[in-house]
Protein backbone atom coordinates (compact mmCIF):
# COMPACT_ATOMS: atom_id res chain seq x y z
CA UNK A 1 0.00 0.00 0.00
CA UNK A 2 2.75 2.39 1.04
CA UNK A 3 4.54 2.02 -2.70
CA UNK A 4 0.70 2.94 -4.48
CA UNK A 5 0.26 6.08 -2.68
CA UNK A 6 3.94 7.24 -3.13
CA UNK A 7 3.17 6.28 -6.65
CA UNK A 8 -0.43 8.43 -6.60
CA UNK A 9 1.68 11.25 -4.81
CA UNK A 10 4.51 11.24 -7.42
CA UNK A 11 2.15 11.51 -10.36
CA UNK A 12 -0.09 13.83 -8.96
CA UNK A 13 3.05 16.10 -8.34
CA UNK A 14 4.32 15.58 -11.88
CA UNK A 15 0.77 17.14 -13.23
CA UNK A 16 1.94 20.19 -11.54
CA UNK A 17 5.12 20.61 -12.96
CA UNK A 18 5.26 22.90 -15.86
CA UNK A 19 8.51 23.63 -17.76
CA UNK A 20 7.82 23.77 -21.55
CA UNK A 21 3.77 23.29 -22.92
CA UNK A 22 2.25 19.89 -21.99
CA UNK A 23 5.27 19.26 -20.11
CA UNK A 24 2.97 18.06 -16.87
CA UNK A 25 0.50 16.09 -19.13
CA UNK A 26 3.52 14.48 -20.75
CA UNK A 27 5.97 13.41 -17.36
CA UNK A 28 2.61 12.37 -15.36
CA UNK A 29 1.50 10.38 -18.14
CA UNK A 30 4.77 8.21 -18.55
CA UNK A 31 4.90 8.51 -14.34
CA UNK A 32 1.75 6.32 -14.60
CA UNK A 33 2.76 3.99 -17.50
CA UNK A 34 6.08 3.00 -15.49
CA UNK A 35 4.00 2.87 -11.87
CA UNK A 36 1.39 0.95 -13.44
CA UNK A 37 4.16 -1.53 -14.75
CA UNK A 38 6.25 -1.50 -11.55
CA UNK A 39 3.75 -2.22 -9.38
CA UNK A 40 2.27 -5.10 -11.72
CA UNK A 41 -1.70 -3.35 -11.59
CA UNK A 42 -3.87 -3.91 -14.22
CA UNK A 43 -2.18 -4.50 -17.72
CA UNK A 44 -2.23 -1.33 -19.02
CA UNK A 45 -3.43 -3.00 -22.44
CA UNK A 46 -7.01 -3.43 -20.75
CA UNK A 47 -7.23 0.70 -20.26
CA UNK A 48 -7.29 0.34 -24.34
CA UNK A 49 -9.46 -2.57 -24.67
CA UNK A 50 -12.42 -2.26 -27.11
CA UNK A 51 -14.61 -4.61 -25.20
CA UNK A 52 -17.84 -3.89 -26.76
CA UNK A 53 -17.28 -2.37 -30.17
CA UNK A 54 -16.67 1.00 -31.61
CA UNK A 55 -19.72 2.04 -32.56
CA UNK A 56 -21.11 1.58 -28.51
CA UNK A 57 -17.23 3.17 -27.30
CA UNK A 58 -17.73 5.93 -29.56
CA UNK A 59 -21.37 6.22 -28.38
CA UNK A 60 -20.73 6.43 -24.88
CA UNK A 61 -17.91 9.25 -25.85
CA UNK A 62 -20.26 11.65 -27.19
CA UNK A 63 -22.41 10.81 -24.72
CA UNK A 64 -20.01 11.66 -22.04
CA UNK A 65 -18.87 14.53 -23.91
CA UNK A 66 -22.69 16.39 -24.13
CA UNK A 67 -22.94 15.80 -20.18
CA UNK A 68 -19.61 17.69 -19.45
CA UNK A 69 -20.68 20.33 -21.89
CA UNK A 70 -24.32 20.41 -20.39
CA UNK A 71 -22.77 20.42 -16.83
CA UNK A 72 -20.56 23.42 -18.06
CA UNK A 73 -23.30 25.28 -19.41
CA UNK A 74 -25.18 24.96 -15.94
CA UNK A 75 -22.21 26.17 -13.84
CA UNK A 76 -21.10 29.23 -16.18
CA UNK A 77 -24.99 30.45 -15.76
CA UNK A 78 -24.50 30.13 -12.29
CA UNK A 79 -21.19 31.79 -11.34
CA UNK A 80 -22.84 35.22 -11.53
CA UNK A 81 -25.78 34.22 -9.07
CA UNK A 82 -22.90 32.98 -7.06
CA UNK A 83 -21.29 36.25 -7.51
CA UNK A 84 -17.73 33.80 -8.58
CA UNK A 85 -15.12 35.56 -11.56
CA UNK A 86 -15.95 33.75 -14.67
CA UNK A 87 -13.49 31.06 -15.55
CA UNK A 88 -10.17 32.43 -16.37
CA UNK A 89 -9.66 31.46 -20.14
CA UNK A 90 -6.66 33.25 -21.29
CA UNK A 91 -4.51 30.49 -22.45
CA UNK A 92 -6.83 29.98 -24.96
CA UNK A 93 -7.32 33.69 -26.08
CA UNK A 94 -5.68 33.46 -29.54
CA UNK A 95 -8.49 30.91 -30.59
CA UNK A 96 -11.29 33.52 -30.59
CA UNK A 97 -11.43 34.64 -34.11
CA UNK A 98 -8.55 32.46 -35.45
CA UNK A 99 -9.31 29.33 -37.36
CA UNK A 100 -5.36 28.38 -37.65
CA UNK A 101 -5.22 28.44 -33.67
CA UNK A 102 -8.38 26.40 -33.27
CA UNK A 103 -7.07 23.81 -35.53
CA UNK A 104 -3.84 23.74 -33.97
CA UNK A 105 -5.53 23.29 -30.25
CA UNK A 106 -8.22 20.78 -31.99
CA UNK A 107 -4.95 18.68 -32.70
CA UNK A 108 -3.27 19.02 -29.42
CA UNK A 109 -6.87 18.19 -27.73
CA UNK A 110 -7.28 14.82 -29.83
CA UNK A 111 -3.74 13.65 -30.38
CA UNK A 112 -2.30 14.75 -26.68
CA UNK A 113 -4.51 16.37 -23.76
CA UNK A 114 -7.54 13.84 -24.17
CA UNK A 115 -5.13 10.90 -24.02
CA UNK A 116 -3.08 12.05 -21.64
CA UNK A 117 -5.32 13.32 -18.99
CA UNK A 118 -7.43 10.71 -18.85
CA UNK A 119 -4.39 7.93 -18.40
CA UNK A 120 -3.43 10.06 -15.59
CA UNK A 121 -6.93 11.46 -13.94
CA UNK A 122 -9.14 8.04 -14.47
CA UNK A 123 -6.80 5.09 -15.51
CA UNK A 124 -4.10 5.52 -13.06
CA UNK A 125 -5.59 7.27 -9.92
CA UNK A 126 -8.75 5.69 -10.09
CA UNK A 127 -7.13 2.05 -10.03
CA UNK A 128 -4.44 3.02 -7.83
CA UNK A 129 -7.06 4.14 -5.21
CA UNK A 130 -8.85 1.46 -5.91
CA UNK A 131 -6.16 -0.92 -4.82
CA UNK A 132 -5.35 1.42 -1.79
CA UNK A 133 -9.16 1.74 -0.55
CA UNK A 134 -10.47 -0.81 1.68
CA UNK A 135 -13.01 -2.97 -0.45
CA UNK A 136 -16.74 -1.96 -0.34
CA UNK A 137 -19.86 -0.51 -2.28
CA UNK A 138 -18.75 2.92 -1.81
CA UNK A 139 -14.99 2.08 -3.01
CA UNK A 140 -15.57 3.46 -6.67
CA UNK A 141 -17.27 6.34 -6.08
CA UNK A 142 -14.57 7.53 -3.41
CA UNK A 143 -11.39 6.61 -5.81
CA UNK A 144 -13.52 8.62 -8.27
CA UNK A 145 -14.34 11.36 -5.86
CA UNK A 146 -10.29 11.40 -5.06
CA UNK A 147 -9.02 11.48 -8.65
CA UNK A 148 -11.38 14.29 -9.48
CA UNK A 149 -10.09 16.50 -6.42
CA UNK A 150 -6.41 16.00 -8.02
CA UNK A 151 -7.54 16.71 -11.44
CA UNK A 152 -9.55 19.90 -10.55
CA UNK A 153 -6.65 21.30 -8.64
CA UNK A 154 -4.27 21.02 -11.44
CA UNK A 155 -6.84 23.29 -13.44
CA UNK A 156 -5.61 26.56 -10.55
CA UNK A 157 -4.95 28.63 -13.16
CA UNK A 158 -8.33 28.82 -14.59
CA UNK A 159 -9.62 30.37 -11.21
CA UNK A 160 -12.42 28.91 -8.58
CA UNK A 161 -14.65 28.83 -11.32
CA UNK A 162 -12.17 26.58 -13.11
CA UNK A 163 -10.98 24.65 -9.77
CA UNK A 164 -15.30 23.45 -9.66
CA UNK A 165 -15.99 23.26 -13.49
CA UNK A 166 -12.82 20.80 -13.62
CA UNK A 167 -14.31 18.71 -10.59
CA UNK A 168 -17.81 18.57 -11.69
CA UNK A 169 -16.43 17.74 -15.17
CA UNK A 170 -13.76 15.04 -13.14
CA UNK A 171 -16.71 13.02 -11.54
CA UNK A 172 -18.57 12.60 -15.32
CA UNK A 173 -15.50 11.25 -16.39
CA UNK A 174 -14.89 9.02 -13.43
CA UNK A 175 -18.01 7.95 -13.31
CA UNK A 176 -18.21 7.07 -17.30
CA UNK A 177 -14.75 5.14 -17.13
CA UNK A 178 -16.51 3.08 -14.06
CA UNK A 179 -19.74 2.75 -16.10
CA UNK A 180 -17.42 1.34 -19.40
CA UNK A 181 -15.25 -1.13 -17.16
CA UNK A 182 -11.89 0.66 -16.73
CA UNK A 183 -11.48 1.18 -19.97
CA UNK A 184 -9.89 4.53 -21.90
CA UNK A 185 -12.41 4.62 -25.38
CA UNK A 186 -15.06 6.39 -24.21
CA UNK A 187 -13.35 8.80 -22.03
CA UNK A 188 -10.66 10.08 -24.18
CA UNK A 189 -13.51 10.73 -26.82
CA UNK A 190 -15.67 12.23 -24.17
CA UNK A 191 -12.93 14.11 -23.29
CA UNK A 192 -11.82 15.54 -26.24
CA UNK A 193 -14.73 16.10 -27.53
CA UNK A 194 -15.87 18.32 -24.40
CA UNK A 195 -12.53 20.37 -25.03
CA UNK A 196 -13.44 20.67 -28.80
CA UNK A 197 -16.58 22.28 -28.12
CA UNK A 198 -15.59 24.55 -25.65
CA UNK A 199 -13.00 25.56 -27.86
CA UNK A 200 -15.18 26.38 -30.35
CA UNK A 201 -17.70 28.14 -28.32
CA UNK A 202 -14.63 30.50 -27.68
CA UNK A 203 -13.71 30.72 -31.38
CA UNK A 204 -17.21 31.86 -32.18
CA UNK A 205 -17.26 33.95 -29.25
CA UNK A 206 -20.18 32.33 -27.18
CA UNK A 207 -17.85 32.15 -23.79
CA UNK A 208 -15.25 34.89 -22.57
């Protein structure tokens, strides 16, 4: 047990380490490929399983994707009523208005952050705490519950509204990577496809 959560600590530290772009998403993501392998969890091959088909994967994706969207859409009306700073987007100013730096982030999003994150934020963390937790019925939705702390955390720079957009957004995921047996399909399309959207809802102008 000790060796898990030194691993879980280790690659929960490496998200936060940023020296050159993607530079967290890149050294947590290999973090939990050699953990995973050290410590002889799951085969990491089963994260990438198709168990079910495509068509039902990629169904569950989009399906995943429209509830992190719809949750999104529910908090950003909120914030106001709340009297919390919209979401701090400036990383991603460039893309309002600029179809070359939507397609570049569109590439990133699909080929690199989707991927990434979710090794990291559902593969990883939620087996590791899953193999740390005591067995029960309430097991899952605590090593999800954990995982999406971490991962909303990471997203400081986007601000409070950020910090509870990423959570809400973390426990969809979790719960959709539980729901499709601990497998990655569905929630790097979900994923990615959540990111896509929002992206373009800042190229068009729709958020700020």
């Amino acid at each position: 047990m000790f060796l898990r959560l030194v691993a879980i600590a280790t690659v929960v530290a490496l998200t936060f380490v940023k020296i050159f772009p993607f530079s967290s998403q890149l050294f947590a993501a290999a973090g939990a490929l050699a953990f995973t392998w050290l410590l002889g969890s799951r085969g990491i091959h089963s994260w990438f399983e198709v168990k079910d088909g495509w068509l039902t994967t990629v169904g569950w994706g989009v399906l995943g994707g429209l509830a992190v969207v719809a949750a999104d859409a529910a908090t950003f009306s909120a914030y106001p009523l709340l009297g919390i700073a919209p979401m701090r987007l400036d990383r991603f100013a460039d893309v309002h208005g600029h179809w070359g730096e939507l397609l570049e982030w569109l590439v990133v999003i699909w080929l690199l952050v989707g991927v990434t994150e979710e090794l990291i934020s559902r593969a990883f963390l939620i087996d590791q705490w899953l193999e740390v937790l005591p067995t029960s019925r309430t097991s899952t939705a605590l090593a999800i519950l954990a995982s999406s702390v971490t991962f909303s955390l990471v997203h400081y720079y986007e601000g409070l509204a950020g910090v509870i957009s990423n959570f809400i957004a973390a426990l969809i995921l979790g719960s959709l990577y539980a729901l499709r047996r601990r497998t990655l399909g569905s929630n790097v399309i979900a994923h990615s496809l959540a990111d896509s959207l929002g992206l373009v809802a800042i190229y068009f102008g729709w958020v700020s």
